[in-house]
Protein backbone atom coordinates (compact mmCIF):
# COMPACT_ATOMS: atom_id res chain seq x y z
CA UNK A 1 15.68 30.01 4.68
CA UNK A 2 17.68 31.61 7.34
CA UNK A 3 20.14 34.52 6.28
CA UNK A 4 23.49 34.45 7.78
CA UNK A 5 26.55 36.64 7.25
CA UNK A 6 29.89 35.09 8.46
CA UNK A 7 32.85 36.85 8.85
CA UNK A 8 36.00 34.88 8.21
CA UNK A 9 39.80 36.35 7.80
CA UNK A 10 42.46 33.89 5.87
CA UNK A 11 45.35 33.07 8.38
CA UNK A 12 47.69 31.18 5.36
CA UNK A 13 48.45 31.86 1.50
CA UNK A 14 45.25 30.13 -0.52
CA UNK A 15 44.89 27.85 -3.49
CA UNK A 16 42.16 29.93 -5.22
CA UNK A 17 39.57 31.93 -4.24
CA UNK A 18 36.03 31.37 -1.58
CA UNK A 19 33.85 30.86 -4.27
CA UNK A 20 29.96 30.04 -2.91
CA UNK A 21 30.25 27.13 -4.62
CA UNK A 22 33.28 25.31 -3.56
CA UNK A 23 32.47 26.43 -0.09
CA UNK A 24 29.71 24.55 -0.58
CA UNK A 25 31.69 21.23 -1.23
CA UNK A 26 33.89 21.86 1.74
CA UNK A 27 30.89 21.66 3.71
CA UNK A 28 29.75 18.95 2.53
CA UNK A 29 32.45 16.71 3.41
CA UNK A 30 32.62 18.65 6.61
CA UNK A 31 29.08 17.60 7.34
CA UNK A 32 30.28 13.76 6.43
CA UNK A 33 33.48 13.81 8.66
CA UNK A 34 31.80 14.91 11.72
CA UNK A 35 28.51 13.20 11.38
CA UNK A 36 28.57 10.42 8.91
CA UNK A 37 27.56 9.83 5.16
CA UNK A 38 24.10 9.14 6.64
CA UNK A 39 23.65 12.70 7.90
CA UNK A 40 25.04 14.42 4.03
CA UNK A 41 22.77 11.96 2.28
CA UNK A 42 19.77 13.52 4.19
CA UNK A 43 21.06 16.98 4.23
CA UNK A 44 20.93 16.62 0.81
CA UNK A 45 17.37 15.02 0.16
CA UNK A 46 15.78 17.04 -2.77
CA UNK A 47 18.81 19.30 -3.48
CA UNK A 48 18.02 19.25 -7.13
CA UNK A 49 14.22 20.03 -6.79
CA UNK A 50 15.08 23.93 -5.12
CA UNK A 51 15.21 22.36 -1.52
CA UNK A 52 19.43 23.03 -0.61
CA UNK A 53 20.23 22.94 3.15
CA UNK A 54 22.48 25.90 2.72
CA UNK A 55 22.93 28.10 -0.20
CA UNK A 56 26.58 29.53 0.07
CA UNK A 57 27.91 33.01 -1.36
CA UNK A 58 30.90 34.55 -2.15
CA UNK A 59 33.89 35.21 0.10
CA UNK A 60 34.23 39.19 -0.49
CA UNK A 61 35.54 42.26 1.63
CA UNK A 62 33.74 42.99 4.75
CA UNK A 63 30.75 46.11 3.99
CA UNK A 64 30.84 45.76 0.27
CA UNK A 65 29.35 43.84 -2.92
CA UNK A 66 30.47 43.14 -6.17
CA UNK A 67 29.31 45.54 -9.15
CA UNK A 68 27.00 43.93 -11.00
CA UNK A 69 27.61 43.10 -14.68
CA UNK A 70 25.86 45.92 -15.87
CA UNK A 71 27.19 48.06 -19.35
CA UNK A 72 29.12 50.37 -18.06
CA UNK A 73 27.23 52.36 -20.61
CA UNK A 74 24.21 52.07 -18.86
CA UNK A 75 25.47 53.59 -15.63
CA UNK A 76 25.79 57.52 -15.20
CA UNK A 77 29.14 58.26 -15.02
CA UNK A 78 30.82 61.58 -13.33
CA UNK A 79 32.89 63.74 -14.81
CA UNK A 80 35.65 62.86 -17.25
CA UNK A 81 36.40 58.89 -16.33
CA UNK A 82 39.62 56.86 -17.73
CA UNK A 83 37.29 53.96 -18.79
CA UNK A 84 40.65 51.69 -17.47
CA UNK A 85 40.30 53.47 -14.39
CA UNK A 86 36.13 52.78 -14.29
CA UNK A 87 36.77 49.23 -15.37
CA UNK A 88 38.42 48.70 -11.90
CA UNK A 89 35.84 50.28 -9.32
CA UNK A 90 34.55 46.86 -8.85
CA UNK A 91 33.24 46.78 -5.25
CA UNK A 92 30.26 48.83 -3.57
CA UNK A 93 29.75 49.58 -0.22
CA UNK A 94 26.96 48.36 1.75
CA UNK A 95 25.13 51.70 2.38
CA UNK A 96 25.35 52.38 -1.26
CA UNK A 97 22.57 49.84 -1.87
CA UNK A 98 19.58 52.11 -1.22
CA UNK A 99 20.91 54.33 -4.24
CA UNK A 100 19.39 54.05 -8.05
CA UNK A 101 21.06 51.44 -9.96
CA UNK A 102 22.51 53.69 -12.67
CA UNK A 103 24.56 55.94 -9.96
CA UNK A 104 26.45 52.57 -8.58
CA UNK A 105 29.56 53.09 -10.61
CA UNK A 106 29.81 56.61 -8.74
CA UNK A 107 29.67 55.11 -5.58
CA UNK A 108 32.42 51.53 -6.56
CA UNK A 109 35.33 51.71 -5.30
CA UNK A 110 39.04 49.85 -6.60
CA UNK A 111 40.61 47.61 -4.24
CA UNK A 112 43.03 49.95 -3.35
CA UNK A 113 40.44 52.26 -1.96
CA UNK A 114 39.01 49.46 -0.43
CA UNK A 115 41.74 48.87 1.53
CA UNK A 116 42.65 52.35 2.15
CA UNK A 117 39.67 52.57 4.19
CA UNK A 118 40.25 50.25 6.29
CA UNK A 119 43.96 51.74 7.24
CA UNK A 120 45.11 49.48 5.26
CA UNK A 121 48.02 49.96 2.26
CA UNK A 122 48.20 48.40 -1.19
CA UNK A 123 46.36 47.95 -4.52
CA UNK A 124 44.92 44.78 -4.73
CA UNK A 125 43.31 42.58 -1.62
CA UNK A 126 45.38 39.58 -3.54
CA UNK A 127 48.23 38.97 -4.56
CA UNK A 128 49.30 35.56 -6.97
CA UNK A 129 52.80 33.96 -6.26
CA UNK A 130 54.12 31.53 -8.42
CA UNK A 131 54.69 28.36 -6.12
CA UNK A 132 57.21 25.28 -7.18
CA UNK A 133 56.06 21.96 -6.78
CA UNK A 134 57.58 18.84 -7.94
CA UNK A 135 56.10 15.14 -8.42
CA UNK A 136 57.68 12.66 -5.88
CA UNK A 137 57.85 8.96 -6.10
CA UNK A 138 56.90 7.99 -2.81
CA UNK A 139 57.85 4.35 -3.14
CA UNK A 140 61.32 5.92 -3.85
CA UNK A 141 61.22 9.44 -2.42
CA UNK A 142 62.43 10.90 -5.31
CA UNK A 143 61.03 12.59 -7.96
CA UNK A 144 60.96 9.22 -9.97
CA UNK A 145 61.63 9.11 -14.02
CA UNK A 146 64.38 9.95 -15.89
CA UNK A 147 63.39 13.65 -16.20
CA UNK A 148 63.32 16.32 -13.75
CA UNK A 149 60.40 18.23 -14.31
CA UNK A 150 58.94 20.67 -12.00
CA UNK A 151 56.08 23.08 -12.32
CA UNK A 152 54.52 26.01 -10.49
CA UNK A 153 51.29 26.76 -8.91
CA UNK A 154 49.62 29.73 -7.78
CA UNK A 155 49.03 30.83 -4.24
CA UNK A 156 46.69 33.70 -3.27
CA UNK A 157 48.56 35.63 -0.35
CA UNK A 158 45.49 38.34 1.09
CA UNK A 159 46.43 41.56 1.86
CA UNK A 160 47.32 41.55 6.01
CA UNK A 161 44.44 41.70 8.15
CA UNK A 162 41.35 41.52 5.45
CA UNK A 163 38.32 40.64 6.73
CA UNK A 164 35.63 38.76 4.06
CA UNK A 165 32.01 38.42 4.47
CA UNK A 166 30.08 35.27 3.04
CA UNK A 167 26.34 35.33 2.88
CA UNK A 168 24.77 31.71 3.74
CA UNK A 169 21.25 30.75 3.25
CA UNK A 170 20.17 28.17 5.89
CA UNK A 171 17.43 25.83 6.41
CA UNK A 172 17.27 25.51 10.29
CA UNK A 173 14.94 22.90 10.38
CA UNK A 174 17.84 20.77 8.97
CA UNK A 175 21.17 22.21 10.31
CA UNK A 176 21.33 24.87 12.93
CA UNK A 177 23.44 27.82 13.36
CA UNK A 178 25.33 26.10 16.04
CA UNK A 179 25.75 23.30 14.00
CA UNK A 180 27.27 25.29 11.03
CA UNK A 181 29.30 27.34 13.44
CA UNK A 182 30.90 24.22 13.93
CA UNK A 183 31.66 23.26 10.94
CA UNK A 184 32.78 26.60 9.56
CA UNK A 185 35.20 26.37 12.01
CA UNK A 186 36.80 22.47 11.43
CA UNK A 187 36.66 24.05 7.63
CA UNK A 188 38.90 27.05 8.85
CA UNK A 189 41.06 24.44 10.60
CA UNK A 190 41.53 21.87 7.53
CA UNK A 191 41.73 24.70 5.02
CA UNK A 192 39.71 25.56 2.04
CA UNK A 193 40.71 24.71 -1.52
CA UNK A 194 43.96 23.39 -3.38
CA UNK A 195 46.65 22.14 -1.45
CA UNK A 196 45.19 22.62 1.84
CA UNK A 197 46.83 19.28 3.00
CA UNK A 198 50.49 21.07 2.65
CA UNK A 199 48.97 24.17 5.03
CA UNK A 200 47.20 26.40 2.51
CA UNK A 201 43.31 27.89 3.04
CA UNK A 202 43.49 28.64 6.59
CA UNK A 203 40.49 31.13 8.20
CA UNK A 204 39.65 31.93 11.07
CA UNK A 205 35.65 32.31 11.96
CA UNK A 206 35.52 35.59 13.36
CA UNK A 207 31.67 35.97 13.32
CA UNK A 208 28.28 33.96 12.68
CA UNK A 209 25.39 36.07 12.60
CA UNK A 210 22.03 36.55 11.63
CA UNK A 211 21.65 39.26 8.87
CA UNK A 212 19.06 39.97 6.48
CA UNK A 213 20.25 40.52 2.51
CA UNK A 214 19.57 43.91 1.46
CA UNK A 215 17.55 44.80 -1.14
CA UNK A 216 16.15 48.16 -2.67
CA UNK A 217 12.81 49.21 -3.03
CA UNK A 218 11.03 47.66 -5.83
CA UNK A 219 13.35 45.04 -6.92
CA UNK A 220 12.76 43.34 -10.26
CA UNK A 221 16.30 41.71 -10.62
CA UNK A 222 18.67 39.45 -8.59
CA UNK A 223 22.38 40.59 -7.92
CA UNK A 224 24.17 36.77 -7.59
CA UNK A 225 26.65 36.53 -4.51
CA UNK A 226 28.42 33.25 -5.85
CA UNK A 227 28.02 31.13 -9.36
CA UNK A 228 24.60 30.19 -10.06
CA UNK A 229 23.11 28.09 -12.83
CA UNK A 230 20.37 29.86 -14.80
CA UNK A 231 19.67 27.46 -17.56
CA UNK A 232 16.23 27.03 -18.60
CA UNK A 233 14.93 28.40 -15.59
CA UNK A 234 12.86 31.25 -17.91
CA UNK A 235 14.68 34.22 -16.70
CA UNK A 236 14.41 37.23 -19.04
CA UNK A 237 17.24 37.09 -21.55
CA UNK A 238 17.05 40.81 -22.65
CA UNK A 239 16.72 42.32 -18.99
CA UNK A 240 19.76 39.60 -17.71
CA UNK A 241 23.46 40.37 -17.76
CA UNK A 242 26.33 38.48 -16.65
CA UNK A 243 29.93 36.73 -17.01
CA UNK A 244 30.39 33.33 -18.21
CA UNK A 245 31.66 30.84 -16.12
CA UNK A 246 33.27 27.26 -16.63
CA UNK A 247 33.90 25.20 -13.61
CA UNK A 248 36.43 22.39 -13.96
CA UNK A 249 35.60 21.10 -10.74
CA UNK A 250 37.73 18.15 -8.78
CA UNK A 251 36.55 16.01 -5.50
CA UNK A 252 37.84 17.19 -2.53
CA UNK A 253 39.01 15.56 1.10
CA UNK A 254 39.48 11.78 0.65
CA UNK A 255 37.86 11.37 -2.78
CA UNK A 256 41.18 13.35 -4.39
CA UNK A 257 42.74 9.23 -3.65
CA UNK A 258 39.77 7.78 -5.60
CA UNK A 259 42.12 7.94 -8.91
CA UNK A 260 39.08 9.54 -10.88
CA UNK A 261 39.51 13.08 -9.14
CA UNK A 262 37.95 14.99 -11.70
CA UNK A 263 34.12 16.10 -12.03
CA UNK A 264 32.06 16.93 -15.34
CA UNK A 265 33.06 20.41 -16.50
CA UNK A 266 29.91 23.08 -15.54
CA UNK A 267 28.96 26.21 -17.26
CA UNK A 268 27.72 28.69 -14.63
CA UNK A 269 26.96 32.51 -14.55
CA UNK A 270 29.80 34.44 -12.46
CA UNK A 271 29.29 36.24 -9.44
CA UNK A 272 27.56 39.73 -9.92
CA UNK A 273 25.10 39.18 -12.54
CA UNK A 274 22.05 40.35 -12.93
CA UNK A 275 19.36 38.34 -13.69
CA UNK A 276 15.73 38.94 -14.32
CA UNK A 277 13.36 35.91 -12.99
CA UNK A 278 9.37 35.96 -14.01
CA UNK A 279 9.16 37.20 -9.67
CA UNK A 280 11.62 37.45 -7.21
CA UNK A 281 12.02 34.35 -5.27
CA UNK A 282 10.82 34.60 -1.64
CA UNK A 283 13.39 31.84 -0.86
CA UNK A 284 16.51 34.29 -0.86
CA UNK A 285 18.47 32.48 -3.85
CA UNK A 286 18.14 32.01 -7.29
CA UNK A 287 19.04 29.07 -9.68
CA UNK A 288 19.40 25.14 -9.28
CA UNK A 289 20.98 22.71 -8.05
CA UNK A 290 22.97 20.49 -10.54
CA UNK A 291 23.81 16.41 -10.68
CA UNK A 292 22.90 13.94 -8.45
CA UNK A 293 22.21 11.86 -11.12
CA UNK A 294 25.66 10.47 -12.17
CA UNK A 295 26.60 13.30 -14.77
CA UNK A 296 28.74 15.02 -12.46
CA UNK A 297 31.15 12.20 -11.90
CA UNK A 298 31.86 8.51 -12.60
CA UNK A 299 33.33 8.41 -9.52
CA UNK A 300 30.75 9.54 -6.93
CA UNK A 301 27.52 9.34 -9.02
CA UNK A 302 25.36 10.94 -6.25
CA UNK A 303 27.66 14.48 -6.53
CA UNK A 304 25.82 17.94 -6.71
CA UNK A 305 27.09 21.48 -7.50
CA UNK A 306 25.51 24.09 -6.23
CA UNK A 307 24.36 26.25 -8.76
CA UNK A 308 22.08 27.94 -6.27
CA UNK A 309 23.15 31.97 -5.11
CA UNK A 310 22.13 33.90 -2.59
CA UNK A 311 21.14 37.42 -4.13
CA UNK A 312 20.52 41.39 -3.70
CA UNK A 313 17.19 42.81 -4.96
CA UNK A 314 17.54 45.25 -7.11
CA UNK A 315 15.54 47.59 -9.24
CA UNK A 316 16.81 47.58 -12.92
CA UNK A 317 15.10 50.33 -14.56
CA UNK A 318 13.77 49.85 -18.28
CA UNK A 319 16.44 50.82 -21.17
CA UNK A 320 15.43 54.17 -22.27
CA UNK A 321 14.75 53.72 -26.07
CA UNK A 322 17.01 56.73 -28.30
């Protein structure tokens, strides 16, 4: 597998965040817009048995990871911490990497330092606005019924002029760079996510290049850069740390008309955990790939999720015994 970094930077307000995994879907159907449901179906030829096309990470800010979910009691904390004020150092720069695990948290910064140093001002890289919608009849153009009875959705507005890095795994001997240039780019056109037909998930592709994930000396452990599926995959449950995560996925692009929009609810690990395989995979990624067999959905029986991540090797030390 090929490792890619792209650089992307949101031009509208977005329906949720670039998670690896829905990033994944979008490209999916990209892949069956431009070329066909021929093309997908052989992209995705033994997707379940640890051969994906593309493995897709996390959108997050340009230089900088997520802090793994670690104890925060295992880390070596400096000086006399708030523990509200540690809880929210969630992000570590790139060049930080090299350093021991334990000394992370020193070097994690909040968002608001984050953007700070990159001239920019503000707390958080997101903000949530609360946007009204309405049902409308469209045989009648109104809002049909004998109630009135809007709701509200939330929009993700970015903080002006944030850049976001997404790691991609790639199998060039199936799609090319040039080939996923373009359809990174009809993605950043259409929009990513919820509601992306009324304008929202808008990016532009600001750079495509080849980059190899870092890693420290001596890794043992797998920092996840999107949602990944570790069940019964024989990962090390006392040396493995991470977030639960439910995904209440829905079909995307034309399949949202199907009537049977919803997928088969999937439990994942979040982004940032740290997970201890029997030997680091030389593929770049860890986990599985999940469906394809009709329990994702009744309405497209052949559906995957990726449950694949790209990850950062990293050396977790051995829990000193008291």
């Amino acid at each position: 597998m090929r490792s890619l970094c792209v650089t992307l930077t949101p031009l509208s307000a977005f329906g949720g965040p670039i998670k690896g995994d829905t990033l994944f879907g979008h490209l999916c159907w990209a892949v069956r817009n431009r070329h066909g449901e021929a093309r997908l179906r052989d992209l995705l030829a033994g997707y379940t048995q640890g051969q994906p096309f593309v493995v897709c990470g996390d959108a997050l800010p340009q230089g900088y990871l997520p802090r793994p979910a670690w104890p925060l009691h295992r880390y070596r904390i400096s000086g006399d911490q708030d523990r509200k004020a540690v809880k929210r150092l969630r992000w570590l720069p790139l060049d930080a990497v090299a350093q021991p695990l334990p000394q992370w948290l020193d070097a994690c910064l909040s968002e608001g330092q984050v953007l700070a140093g990159q001239g920019r001002e503000g707390t958080s890289l997101t903000r949530l606005h609360a946007q009204p919608h309405n049902s409308i009849d469209r045989r009648s153009g109104t809002t049909g019924g004998a109630e009135f009875a809007p709701y509200s959705l939330p929009q993700y507005w970015h903080a002006a002029g944030i850049r976001f890095d997404a790691w991609l795994l790639v199998d060039p001997e199936r799609l090319t760079v040039a080939e996923l240039q373009v359809l990174l780019d009809d993605l950043g056109r259409a929009g990513h996510g919820r509601d992306a037909s009324i304008g929202l998930g808008k990016f532009a592709v600001n750079d495509l290049a080849e980059r190899p994930l870092p890693s420290q000396a001596q890794a043992n452990a797998c920092l996840t850069l999107a949602p990944c599926a570790p069940q019964g995959l024989g990962y090390d449950p006392a040396r493995s740390f991470y977030e639960p995560f439910t995904r209440f996925g829905r079909h995307g692009d034309l399949a949202v008309l199907s009537g049977r929009p919803f997928k088969a609810p999937v439990l994942l690990a979040q982004t940032g955990a740290l997970l201890t395989p029997p030997a680091l995979p030389a593929t770049g990624f860890i986990g599985q790939g999940l469906g394809g067999d009709g329990s994702l959905s009744n309405a497209i029986p052949a559906t995957v999720q990726q449950g694949y991540a790209p990850f950062v090797g990293v050396h977790l030390p051995r829990e000193e015994q008291p």
